[in-house]
C-alpha atoms as a PDB file:
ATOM      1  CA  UNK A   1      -7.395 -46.018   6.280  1.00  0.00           C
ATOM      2  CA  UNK A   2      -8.574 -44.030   3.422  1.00  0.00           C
ATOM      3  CA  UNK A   3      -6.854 -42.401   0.102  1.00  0.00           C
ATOM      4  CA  UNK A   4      -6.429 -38.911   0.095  1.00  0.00           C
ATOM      5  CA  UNK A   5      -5.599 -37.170  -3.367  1.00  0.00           C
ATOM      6  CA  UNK A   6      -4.295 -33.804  -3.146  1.00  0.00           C
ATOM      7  CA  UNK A   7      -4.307 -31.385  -6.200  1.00  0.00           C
ATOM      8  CA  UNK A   8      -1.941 -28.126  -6.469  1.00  0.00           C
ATOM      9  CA  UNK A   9       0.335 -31.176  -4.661  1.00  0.00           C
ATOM     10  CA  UNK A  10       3.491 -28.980  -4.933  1.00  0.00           C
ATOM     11  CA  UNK A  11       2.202 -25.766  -4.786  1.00  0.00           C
ATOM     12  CA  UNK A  12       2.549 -22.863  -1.851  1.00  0.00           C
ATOM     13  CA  UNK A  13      -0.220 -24.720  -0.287  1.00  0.00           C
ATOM     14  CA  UNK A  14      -0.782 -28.305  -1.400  1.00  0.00           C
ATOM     15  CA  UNK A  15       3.038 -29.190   0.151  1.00  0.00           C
ATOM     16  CA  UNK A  16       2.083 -28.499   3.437  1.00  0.00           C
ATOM     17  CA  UNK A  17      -1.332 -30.325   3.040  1.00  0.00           C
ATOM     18  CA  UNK A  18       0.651 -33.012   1.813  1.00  0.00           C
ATOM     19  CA  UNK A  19       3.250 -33.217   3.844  1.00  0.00           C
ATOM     20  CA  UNK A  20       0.856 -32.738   7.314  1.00  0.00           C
ATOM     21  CA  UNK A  21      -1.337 -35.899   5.944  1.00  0.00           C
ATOM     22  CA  UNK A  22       1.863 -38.186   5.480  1.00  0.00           C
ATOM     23  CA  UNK A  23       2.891 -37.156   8.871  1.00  0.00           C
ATOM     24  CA  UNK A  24      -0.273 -37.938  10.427  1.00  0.00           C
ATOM     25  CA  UNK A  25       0.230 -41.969   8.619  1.00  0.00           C
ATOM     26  CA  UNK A  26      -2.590 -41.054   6.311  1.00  0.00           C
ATOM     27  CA  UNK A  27      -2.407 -42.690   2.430  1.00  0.00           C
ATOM     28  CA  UNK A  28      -1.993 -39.611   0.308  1.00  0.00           C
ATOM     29  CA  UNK A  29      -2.455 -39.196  -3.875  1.00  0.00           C
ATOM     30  CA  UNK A  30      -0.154 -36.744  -5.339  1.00  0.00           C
ATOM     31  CA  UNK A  31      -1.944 -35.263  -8.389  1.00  0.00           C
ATOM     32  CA  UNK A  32       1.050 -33.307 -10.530  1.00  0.00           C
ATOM     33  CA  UNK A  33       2.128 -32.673 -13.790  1.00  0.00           C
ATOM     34  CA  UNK A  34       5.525 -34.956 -13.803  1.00  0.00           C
ATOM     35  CA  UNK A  35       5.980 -37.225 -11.205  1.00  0.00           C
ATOM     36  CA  UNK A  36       9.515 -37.741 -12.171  1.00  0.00           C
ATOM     37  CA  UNK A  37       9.698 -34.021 -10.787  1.00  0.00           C
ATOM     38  CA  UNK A  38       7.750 -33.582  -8.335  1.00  0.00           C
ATOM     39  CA  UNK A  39       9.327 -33.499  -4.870  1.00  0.00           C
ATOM     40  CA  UNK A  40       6.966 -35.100  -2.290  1.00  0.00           C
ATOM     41  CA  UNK A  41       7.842 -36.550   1.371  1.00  0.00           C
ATOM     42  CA  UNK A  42       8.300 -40.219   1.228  1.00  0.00           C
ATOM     43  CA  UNK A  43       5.745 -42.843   0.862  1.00  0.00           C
ATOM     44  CA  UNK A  44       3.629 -40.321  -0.882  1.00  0.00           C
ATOM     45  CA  UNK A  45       2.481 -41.424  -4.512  1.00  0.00           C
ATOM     46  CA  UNK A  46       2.431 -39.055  -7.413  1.00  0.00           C
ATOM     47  CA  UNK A  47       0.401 -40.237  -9.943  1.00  0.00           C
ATOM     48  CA  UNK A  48       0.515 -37.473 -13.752  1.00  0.00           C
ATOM     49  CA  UNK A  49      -2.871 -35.603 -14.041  1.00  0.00           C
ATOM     50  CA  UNK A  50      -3.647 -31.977 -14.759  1.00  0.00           C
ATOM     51  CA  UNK A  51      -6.842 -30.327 -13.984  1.00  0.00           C
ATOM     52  CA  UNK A  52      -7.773 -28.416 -17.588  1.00  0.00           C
ATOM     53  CA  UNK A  53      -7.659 -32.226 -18.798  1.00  0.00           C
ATOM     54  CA  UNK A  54     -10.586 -33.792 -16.756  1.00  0.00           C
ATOM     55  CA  UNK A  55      -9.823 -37.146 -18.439  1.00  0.00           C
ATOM     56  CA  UNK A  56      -6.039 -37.366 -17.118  1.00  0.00           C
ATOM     57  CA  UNK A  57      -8.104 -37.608 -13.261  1.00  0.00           C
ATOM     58  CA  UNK A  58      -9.298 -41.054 -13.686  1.00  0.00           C
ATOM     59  CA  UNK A  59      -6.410 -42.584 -12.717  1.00  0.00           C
ATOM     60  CA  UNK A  60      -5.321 -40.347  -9.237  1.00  0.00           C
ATOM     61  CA  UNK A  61      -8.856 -40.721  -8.948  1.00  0.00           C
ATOM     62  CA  UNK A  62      -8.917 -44.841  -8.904  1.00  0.00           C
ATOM     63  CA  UNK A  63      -9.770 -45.632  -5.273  1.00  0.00           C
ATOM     64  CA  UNK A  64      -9.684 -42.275  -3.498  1.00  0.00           C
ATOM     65  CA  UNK A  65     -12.069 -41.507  -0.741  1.00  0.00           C
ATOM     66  CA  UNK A  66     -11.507 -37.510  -0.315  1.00  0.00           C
ATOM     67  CA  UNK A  67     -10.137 -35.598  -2.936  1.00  0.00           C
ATOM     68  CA  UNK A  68      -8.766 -31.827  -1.515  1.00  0.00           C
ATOM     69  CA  UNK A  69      -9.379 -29.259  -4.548  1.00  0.00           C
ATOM     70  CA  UNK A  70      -7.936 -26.354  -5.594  1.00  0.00           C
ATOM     71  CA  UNK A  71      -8.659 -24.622  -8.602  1.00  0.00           C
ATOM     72  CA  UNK A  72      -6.031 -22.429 -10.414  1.00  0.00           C
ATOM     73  CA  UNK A  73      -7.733 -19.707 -12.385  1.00  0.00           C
ATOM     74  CA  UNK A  74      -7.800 -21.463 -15.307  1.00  0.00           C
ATOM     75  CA  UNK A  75     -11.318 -22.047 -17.082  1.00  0.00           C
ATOM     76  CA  UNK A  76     -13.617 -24.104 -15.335  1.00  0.00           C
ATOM     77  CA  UNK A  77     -13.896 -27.831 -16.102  1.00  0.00           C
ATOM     78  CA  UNK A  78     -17.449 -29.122 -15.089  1.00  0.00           C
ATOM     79  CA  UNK A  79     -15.996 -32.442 -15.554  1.00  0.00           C
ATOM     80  CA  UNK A  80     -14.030 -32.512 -13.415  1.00  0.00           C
ATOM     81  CA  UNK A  81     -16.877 -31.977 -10.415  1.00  0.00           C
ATOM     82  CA  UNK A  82     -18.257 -35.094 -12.206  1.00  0.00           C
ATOM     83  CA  UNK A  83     -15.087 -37.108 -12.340  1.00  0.00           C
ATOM     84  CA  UNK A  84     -14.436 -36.444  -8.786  1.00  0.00           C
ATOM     85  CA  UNK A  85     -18.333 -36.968  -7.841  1.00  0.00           C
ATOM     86  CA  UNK A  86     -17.956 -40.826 -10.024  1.00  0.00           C
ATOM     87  CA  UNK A  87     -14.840 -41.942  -7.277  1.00  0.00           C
ATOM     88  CA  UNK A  88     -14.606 -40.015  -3.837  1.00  0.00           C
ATOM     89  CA  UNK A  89     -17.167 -39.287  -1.360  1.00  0.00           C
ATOM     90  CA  UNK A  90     -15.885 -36.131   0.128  1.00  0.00           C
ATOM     91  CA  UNK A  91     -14.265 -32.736  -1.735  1.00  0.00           C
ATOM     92  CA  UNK A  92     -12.768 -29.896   0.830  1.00  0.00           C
ATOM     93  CA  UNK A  93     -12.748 -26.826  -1.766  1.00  0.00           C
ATOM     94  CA  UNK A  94     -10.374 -24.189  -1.152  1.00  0.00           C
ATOM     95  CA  UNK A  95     -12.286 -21.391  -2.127  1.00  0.00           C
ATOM     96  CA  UNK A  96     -12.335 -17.426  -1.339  1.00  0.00           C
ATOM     97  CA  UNK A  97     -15.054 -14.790   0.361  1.00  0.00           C
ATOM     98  CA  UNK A  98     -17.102 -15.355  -2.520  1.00  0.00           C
ATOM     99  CA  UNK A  99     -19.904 -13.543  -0.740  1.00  0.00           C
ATOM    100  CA  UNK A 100     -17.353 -10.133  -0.177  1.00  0.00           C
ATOM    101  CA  UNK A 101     -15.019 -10.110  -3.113  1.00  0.00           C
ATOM    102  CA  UNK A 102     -15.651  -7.007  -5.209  1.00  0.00           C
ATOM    103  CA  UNK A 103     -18.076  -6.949  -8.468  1.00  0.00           C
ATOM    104  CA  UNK A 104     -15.927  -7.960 -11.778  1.00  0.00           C
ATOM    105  CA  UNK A 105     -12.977  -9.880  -9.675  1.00  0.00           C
ATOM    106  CA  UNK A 106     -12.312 -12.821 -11.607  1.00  0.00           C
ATOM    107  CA  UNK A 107     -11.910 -15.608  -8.538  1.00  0.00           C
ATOM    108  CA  UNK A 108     -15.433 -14.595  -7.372  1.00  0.00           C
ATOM    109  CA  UNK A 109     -16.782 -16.216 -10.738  1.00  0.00           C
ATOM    110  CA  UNK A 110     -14.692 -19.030 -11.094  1.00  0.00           C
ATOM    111  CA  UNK A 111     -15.018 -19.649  -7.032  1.00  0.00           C
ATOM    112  CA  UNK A 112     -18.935 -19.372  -7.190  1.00  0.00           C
ATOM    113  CA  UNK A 113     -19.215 -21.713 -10.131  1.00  0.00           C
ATOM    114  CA  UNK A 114     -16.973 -24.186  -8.555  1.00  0.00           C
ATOM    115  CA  UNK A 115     -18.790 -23.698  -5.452  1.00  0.00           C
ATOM    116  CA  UNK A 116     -22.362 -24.205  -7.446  1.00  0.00           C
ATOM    117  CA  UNK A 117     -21.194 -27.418  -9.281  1.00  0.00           C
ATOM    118  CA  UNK A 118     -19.873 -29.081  -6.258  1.00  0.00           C
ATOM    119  CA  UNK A 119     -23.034 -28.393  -4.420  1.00  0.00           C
ATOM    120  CA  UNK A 120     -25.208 -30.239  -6.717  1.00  0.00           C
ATOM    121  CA  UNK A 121     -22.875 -33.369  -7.455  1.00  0.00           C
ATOM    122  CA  UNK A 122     -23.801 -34.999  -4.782  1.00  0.00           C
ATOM    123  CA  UNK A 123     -20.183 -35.312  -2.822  1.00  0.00           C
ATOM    124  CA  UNK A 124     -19.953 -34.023   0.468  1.00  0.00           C
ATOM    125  CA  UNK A 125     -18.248 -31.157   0.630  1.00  0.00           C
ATOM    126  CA  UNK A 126     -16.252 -28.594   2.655  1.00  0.00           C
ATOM    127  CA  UNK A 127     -15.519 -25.064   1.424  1.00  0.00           C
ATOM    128  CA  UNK A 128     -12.649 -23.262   3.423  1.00  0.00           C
ATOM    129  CA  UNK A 129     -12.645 -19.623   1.729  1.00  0.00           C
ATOM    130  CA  UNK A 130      -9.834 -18.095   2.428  1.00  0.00           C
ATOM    131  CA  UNK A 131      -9.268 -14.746   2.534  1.00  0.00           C
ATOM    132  CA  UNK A 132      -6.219 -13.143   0.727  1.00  0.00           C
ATOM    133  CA  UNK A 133      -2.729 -14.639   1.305  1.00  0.00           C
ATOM    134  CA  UNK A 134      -0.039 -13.456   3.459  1.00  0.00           C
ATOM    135  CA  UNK A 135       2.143 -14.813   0.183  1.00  0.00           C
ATOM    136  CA  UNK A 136       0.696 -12.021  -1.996  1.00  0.00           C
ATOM    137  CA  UNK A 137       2.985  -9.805  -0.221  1.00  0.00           C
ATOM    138  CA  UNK A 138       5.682 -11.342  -1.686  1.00  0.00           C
ATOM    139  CA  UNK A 139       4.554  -8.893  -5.280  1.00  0.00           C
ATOM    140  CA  UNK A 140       6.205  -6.382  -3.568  1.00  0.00           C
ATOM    141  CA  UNK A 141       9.845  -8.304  -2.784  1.00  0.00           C
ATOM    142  CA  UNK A 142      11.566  -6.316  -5.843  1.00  0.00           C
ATOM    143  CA  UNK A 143      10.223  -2.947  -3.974  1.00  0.00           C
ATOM    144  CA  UNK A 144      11.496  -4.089  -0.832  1.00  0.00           C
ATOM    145  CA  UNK A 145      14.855  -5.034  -1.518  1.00  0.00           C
ATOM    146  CA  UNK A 146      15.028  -1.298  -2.786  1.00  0.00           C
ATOM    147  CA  UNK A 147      14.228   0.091   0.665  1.00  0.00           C
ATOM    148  CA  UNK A 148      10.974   1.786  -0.412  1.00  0.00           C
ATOM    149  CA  UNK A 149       7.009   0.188  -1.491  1.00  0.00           C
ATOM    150  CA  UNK A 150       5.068   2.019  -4.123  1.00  0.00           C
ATOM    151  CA  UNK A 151       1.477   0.999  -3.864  1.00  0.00           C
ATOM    152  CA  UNK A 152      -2.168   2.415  -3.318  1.00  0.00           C
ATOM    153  CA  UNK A 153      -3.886   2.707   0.016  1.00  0.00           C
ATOM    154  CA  UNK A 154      -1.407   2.555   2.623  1.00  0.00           C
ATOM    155  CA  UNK A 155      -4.152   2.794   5.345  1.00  0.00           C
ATOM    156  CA  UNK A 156      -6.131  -0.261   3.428  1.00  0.00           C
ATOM    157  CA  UNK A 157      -6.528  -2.973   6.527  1.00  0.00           C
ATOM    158  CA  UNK A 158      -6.330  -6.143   5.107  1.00  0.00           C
ATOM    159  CA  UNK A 159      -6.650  -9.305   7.358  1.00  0.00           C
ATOM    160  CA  UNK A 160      -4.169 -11.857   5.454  1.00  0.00           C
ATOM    161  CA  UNK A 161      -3.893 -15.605   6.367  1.00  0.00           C
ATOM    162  CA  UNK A 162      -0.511 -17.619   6.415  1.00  0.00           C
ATOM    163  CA  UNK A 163      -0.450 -20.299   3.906  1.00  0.00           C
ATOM    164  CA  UNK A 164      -0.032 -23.155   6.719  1.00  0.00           C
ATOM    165  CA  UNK A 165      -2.988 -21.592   8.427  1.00  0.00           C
ATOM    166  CA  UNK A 166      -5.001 -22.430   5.328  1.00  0.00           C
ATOM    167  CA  UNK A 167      -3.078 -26.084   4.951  1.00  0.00           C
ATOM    168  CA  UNK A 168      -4.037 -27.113   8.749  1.00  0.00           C
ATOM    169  CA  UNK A 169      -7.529 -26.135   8.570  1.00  0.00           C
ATOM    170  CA  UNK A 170      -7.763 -27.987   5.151  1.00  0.00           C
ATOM    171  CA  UNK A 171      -6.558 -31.362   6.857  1.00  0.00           C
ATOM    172  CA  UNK A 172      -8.634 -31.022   9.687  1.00  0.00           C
ATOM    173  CA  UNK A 173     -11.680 -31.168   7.730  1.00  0.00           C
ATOM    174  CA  UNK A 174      -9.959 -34.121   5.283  1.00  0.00           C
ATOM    175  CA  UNK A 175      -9.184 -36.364   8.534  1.00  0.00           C
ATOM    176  CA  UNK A 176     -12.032 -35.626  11.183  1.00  0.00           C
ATOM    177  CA  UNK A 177     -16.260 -35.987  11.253  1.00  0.00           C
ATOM    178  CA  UNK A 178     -18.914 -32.917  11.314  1.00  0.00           C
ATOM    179  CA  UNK A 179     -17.512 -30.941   8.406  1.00  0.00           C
ATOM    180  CA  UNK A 180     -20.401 -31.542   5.881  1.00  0.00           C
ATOM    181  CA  UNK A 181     -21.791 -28.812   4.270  1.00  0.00           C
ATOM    182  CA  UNK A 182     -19.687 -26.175   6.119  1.00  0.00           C
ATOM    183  CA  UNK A 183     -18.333 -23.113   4.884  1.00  0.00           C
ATOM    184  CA  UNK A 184     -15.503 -22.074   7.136  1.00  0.00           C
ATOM    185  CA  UNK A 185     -14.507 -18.167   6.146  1.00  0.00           C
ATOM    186  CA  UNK A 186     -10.881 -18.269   7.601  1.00  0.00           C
ATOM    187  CA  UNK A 187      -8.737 -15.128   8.273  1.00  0.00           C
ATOM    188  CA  UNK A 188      -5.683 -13.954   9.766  1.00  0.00           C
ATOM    189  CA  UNK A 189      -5.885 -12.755  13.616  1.00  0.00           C
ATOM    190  CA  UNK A 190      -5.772  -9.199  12.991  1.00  0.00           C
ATOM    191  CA  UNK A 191      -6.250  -6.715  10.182  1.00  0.00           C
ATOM    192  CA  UNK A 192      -2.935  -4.471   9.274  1.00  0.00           C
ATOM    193  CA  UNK A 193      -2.544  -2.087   7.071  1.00  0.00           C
ATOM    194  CA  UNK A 194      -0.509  -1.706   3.652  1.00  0.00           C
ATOM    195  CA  UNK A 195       1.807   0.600   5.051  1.00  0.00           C
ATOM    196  CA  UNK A 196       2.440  -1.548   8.219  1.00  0.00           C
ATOM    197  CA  UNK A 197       2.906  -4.961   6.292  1.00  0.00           C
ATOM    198  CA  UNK A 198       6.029  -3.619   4.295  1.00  0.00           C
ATOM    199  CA  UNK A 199       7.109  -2.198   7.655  1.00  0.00           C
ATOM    200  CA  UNK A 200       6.236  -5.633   9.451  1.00  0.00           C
ATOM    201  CA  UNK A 201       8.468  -7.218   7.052  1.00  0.00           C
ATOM    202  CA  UNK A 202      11.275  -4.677   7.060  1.00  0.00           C
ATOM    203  CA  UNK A 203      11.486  -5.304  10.854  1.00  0.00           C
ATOM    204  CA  UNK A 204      11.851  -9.215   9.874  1.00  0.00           C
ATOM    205  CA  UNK A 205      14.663  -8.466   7.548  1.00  0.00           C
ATOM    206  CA  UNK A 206      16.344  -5.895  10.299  1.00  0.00           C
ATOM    207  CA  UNK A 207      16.403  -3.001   6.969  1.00  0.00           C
ATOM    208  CA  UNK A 208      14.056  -0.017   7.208  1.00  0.00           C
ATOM    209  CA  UNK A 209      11.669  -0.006   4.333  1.00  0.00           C
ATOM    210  CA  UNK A 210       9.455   2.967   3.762  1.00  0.00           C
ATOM    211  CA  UNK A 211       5.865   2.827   2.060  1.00  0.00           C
ATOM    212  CA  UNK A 212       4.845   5.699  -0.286  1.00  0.00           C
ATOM    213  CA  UNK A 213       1.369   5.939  -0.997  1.00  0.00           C
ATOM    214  CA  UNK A 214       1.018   5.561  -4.940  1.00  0.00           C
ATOM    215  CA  UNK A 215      -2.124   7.592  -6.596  1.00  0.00           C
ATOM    216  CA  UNK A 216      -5.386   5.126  -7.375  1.00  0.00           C
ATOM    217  CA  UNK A 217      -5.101   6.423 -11.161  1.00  0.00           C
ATOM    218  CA  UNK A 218      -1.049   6.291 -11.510  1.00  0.00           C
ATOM    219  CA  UNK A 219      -1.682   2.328  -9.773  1.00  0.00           C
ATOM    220  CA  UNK A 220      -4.616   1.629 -11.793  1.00  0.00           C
ATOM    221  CA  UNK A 221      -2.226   2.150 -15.089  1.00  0.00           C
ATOM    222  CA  UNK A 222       0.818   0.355 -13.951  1.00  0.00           C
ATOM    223  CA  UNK A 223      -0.952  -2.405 -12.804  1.00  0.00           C
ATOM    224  CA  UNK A 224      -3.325  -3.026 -15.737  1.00  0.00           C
ATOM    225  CA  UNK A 225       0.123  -2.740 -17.691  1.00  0.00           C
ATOM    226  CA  UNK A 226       1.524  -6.016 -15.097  1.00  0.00           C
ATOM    227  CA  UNK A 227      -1.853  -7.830 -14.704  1.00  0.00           C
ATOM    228  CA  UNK A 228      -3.400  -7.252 -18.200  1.00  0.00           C
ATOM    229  CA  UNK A 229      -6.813  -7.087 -16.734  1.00  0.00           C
ATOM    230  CA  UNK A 230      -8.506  -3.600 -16.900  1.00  0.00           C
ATOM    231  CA  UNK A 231     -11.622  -4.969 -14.878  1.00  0.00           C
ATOM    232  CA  UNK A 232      -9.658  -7.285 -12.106  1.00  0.00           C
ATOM    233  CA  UNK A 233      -7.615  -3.656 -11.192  1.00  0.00           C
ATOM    234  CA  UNK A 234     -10.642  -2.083 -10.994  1.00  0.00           C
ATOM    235  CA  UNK A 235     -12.198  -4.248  -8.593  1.00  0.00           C
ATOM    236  CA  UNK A 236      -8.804  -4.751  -6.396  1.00  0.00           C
ATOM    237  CA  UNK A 237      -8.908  -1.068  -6.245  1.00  0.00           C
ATOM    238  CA  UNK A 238     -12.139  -0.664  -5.274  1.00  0.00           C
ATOM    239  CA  UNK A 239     -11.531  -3.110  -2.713  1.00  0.00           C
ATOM    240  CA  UNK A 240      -8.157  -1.550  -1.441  1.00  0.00           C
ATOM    241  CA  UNK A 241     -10.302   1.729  -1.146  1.00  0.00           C
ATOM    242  CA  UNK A 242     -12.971   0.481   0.946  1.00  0.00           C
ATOM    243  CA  UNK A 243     -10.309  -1.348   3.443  1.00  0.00           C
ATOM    244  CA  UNK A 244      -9.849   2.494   4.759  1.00  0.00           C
ATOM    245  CA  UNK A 245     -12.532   3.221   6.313  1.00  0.00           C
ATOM    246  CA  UNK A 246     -13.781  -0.540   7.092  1.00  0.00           C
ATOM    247  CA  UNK A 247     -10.946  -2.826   7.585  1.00  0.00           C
ATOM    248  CA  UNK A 248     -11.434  -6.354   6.211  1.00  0.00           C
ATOM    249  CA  UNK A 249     -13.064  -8.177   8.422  1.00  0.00           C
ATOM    250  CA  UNK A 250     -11.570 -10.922  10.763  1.00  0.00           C
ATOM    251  CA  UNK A 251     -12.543 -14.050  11.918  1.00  0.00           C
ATOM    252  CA  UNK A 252     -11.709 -16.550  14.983  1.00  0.00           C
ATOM    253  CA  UNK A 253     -12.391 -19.831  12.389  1.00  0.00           C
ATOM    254  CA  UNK A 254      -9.364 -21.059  12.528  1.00  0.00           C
ATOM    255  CA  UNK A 255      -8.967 -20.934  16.393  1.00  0.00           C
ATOM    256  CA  UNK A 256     -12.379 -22.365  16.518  1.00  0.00           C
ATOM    257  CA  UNK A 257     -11.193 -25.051  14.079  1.00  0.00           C
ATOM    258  CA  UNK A 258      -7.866 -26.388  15.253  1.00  0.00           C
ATOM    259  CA  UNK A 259      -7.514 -24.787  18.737  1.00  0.00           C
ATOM    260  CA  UNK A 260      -5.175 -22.174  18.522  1.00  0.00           C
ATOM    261  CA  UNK A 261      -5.089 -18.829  17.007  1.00  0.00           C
ATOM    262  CA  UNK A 262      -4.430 -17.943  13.174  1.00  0.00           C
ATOM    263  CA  UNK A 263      -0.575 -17.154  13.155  1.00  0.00           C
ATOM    264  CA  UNK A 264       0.422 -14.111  12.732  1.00  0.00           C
ATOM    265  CA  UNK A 265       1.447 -11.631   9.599  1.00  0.00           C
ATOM    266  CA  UNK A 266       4.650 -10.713  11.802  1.00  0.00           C
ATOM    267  CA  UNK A 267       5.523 -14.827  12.336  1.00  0.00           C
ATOM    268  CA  UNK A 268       4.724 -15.247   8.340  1.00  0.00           C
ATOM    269  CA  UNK A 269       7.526 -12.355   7.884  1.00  0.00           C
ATOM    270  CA  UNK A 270       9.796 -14.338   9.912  1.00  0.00           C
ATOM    271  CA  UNK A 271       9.301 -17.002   7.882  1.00  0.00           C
ATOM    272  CA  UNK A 272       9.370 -15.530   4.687  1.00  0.00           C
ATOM    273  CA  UNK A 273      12.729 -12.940   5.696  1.00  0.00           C
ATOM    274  CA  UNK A 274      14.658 -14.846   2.893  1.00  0.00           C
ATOM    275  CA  UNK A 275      12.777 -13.985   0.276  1.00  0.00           C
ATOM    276  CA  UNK A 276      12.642 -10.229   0.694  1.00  0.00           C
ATOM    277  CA  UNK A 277      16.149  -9.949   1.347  1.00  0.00           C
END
């Protein structure tokens, strides 16, 4: 048996990669802020670390063969690469469409560098970029819960992936052979519109919710004014724009991965009906 650690341990993603491994009998390393906090299945050890503090790591990192890393948009520690590259063999990154992501987005730079330092540390690795989550919908729960969605490019296609989606692929390539060097792009089945998300999601809830399309300029200043980013709403924009005419593309990785299709954005509705309500 080998050690797993886990970073982002609690967090929309890390619990189910957590929770899949101890399942599965596999010896899994909890790395979180307070252990004393930190709700994890049982048998699962949570050891205190925190990832803008490479020297907190040694200790989650103290006999751990694969290390799954997620980075949170903070500022890039190259010691942590290095701390990671000193214990484990193996690092599955979960990292975006770093080759597609619009000019001036933040996570393309942080991703890339991430990317570039894990490459030359010496670890095998596994990068599963991810295209944009299903769970970013949840920006618009306020909206919905007043029956109507105020956002740019209603006709924008986007092909979103269900947090568990990204979890299972993540384990697969923790816990089986042949994922060296691979760079698994992983999507949602389909690609469906702004407009038919928020009405994907009012069907979940059983209330009718109606989109209105929100002018690029009137979007671009309220959501500089929420995001504080001039650039990053540029590029989102940008992005949302050209998701009109050429949906975002989709991808059967998952189903080639784990045998069965990418769920669905309607089944992550489902799942998610509480939170809109």
């Amino acid at each position: 048996m080998t050690k797993i650690l886990v970073t982002g341990a609690t967090g929309t993603i890390g619990k189910h990669i957590v929770s899949s491994l101890a399942a599965a009998g596999s010896e899994v390393r909890a790395l979180v802020r307070d252990p004393d906090t930190a709700s994890l299945p049982a048998g699962v050890e949570a050891v205190r670390g925190d990832l803008s503090a490479p020297e907190t790591l040694e200790p989650a990192l103290r006999g751990v063969r694969s290390v799954y890393l997620m980075w949170p948009g903070i500022p890039v520690e190259p010691g942590v690469v290095e701390r990671i590259a000193g214990h484990a063999e193996h690092v599955v990154y979960l990292s975006a469409d770093v080759t597609d992501l619009a000019d001036g987005e933040r996570p393309t730079i942080y991703h890339q560098e991430i990317e570039r330092l894990i490459r030359a540390s010496g670890l095998r690795w596994t990068f599963v970029r991810a295209i944009d989550f299903a769970t970013n919908t949840l920006a618009w729960a306020d909206q919905i819960k007043r029956g109507v969605v105020r956002w740019p490019y209603g006709r924008a296609a986007r092909s979103l992936i269900h947090e568990r989606d990204i979890a299972d692929v993540a384990v697969h390539a923790l816990t089986t052979p042949g994922h060296d060097k691979a760079k698994y792009l992983i999507t949602g089945p389909e690609a469906i519109t702004h407009a038919d998300q928020v009405r994907i999601i009012g069907e979940a809830i059983g209330r009718e919710v109606r989109w209105e399309d929100l002018p690029p300029d009137i979007a671009r200043e309220q959501l500089t004014a929420a995001w504080g980013n001039p650039e990053f709403v540029a590029a989102r924009l940008k992005a949302w724009a050209g998701f009109v005419d050429t949906p975002e593309r989709v991808t059967d990785t998952v189903e080639q991965l784990l045998g069965r299709p990418a769920r669905t954005f309607r089944a992550w509705a489902e799942e998610h009906a509480g939170d809109f309500r």
